[in-house]
C-alpha atoms as a PDB file:
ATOM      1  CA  UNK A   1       1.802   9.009  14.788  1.00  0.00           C
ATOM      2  CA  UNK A   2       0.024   5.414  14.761  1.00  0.00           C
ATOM      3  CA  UNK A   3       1.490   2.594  12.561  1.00  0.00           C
ATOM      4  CA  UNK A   4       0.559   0.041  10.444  1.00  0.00           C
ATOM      5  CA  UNK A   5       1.638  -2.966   8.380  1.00  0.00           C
ATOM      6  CA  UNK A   6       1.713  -3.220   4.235  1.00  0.00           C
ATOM      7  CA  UNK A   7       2.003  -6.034   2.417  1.00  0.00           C
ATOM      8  CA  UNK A   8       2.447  -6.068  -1.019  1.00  0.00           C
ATOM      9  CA  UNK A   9       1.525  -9.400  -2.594  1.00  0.00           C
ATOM     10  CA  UNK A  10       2.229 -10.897  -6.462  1.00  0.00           C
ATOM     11  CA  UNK A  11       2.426 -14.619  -7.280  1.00  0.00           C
ATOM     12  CA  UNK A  12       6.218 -14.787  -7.263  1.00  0.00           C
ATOM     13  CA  UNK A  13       7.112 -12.797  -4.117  1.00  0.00           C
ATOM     14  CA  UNK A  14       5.356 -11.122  -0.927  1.00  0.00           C
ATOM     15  CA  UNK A  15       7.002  -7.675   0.240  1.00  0.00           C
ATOM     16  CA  UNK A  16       5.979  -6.853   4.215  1.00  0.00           C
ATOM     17  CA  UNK A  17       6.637  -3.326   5.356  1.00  0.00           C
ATOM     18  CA  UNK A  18       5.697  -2.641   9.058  1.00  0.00           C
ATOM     19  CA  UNK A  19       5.711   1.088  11.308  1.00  0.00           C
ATOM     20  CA  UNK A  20       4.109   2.453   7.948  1.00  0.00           C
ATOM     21  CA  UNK A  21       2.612   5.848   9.100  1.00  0.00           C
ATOM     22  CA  UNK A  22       0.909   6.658   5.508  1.00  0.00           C
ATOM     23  CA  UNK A  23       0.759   4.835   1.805  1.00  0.00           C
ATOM     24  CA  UNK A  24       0.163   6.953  -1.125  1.00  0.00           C
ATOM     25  CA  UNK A  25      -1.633   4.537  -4.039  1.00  0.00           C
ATOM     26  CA  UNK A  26      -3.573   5.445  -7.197  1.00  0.00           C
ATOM     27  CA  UNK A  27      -6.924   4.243  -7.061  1.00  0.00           C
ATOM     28  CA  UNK A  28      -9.322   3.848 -10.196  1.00  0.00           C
ATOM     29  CA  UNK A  29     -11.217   7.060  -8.664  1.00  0.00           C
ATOM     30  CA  UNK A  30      -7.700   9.016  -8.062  1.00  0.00           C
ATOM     31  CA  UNK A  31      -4.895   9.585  -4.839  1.00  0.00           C
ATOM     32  CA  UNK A  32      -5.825   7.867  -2.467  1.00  0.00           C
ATOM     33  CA  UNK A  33      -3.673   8.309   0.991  1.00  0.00           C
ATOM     34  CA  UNK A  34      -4.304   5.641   4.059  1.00  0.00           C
ATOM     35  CA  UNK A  35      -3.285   6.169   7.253  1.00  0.00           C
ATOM     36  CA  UNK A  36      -3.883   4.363  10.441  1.00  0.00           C
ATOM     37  CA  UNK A  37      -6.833   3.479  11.954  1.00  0.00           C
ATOM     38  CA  UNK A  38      -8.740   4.188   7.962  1.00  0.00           C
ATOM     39  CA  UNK A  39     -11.756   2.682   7.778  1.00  0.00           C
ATOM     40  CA  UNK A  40     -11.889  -0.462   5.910  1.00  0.00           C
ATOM     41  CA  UNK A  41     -11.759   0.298   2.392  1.00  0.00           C
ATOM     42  CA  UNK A  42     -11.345  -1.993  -1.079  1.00  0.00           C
ATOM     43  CA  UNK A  43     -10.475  -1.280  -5.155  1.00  0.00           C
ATOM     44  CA  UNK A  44      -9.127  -1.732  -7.994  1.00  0.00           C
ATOM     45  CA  UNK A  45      -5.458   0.134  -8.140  1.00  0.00           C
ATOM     46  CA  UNK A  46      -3.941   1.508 -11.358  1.00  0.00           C
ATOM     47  CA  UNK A  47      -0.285   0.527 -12.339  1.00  0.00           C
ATOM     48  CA  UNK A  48       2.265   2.712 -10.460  1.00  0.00           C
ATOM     49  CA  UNK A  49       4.060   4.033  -7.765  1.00  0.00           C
ATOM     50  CA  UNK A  50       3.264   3.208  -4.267  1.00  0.00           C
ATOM     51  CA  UNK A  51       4.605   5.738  -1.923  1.00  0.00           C
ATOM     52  CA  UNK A  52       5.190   5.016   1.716  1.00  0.00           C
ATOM     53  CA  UNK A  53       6.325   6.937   4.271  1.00  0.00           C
ATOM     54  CA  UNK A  54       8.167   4.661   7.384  1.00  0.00           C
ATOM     55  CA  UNK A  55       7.581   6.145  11.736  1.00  0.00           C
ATOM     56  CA  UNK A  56      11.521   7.230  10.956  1.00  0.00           C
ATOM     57  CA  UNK A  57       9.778   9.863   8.314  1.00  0.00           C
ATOM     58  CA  UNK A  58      11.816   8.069   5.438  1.00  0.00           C
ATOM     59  CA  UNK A  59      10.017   7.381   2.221  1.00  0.00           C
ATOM     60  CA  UNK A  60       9.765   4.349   0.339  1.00  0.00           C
ATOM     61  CA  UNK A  61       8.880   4.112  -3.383  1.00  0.00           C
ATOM     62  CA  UNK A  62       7.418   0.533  -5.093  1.00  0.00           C
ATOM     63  CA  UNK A  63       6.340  -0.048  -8.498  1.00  0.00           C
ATOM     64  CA  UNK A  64       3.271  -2.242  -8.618  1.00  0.00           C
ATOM     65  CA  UNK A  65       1.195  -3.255 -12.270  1.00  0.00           C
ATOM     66  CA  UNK A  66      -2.663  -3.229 -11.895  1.00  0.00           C
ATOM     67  CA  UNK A  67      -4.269  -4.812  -9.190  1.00  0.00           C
ATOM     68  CA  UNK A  68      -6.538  -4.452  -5.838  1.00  0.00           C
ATOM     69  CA  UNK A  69      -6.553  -3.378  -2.456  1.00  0.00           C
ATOM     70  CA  UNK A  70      -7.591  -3.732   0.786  1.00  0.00           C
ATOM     71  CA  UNK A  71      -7.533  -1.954   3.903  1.00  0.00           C
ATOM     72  CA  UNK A  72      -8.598  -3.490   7.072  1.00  0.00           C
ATOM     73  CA  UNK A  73      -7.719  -3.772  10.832  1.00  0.00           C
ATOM     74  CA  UNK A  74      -4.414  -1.772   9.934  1.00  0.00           C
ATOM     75  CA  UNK A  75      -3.682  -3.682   7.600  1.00  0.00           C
ATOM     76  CA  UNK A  76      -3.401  -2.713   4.115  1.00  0.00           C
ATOM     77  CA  UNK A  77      -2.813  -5.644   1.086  1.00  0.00           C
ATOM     78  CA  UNK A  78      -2.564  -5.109  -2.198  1.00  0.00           C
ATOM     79  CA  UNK A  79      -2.508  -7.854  -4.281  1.00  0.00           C
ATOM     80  CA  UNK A  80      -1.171  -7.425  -8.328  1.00  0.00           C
ATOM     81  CA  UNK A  81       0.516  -9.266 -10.609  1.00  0.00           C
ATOM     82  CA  UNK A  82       4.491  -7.210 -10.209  1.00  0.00           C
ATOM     83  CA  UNK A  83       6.367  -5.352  -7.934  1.00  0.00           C
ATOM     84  CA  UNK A  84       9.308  -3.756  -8.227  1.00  0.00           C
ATOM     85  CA  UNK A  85      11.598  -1.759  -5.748  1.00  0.00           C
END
């Protein structure tokens, strides 16, 4: 399966994940999943667990407040104001 990169941005600290093969996020409208090669895509994200599974099929759980994202060029930011592993 394709890869991408995730970065995970707050004012304090930037988190950089790379051979992401899908990210899990909760979106003002719901779920949202992303996986490579999505079509470039921006909004708001509600506080909450950001699930990511790695190419080696292990998962990866981050605690993010409120905040935004984009996806773009696999690439997918999301910029908000914690995170927490």
């Amino acid at each position: 399966m394709s890869c991408y990169t995730l970065k995970i941005s707050s004012p304090v600290q930037t988190l950089t994940i790379d051979e992401v093969e899908k990210t899990i996020v909760r979106s003002i409208a719901g779920d949202i999943g992303i996986l490579a090669g999505h079509i470039p895509y921006a909004s708001a994200v509600k506080a909450g667990k950001v699930r990511c599974t790695l190419s080696g099929g292990e998962q990866r759980d981050i605690e993010i407040s409120d905040g935004i994202i984009k996806v773009k060029d696999n690439l997918v930011t999301i910029l908000t104001q914690t995170i927490s592993e």
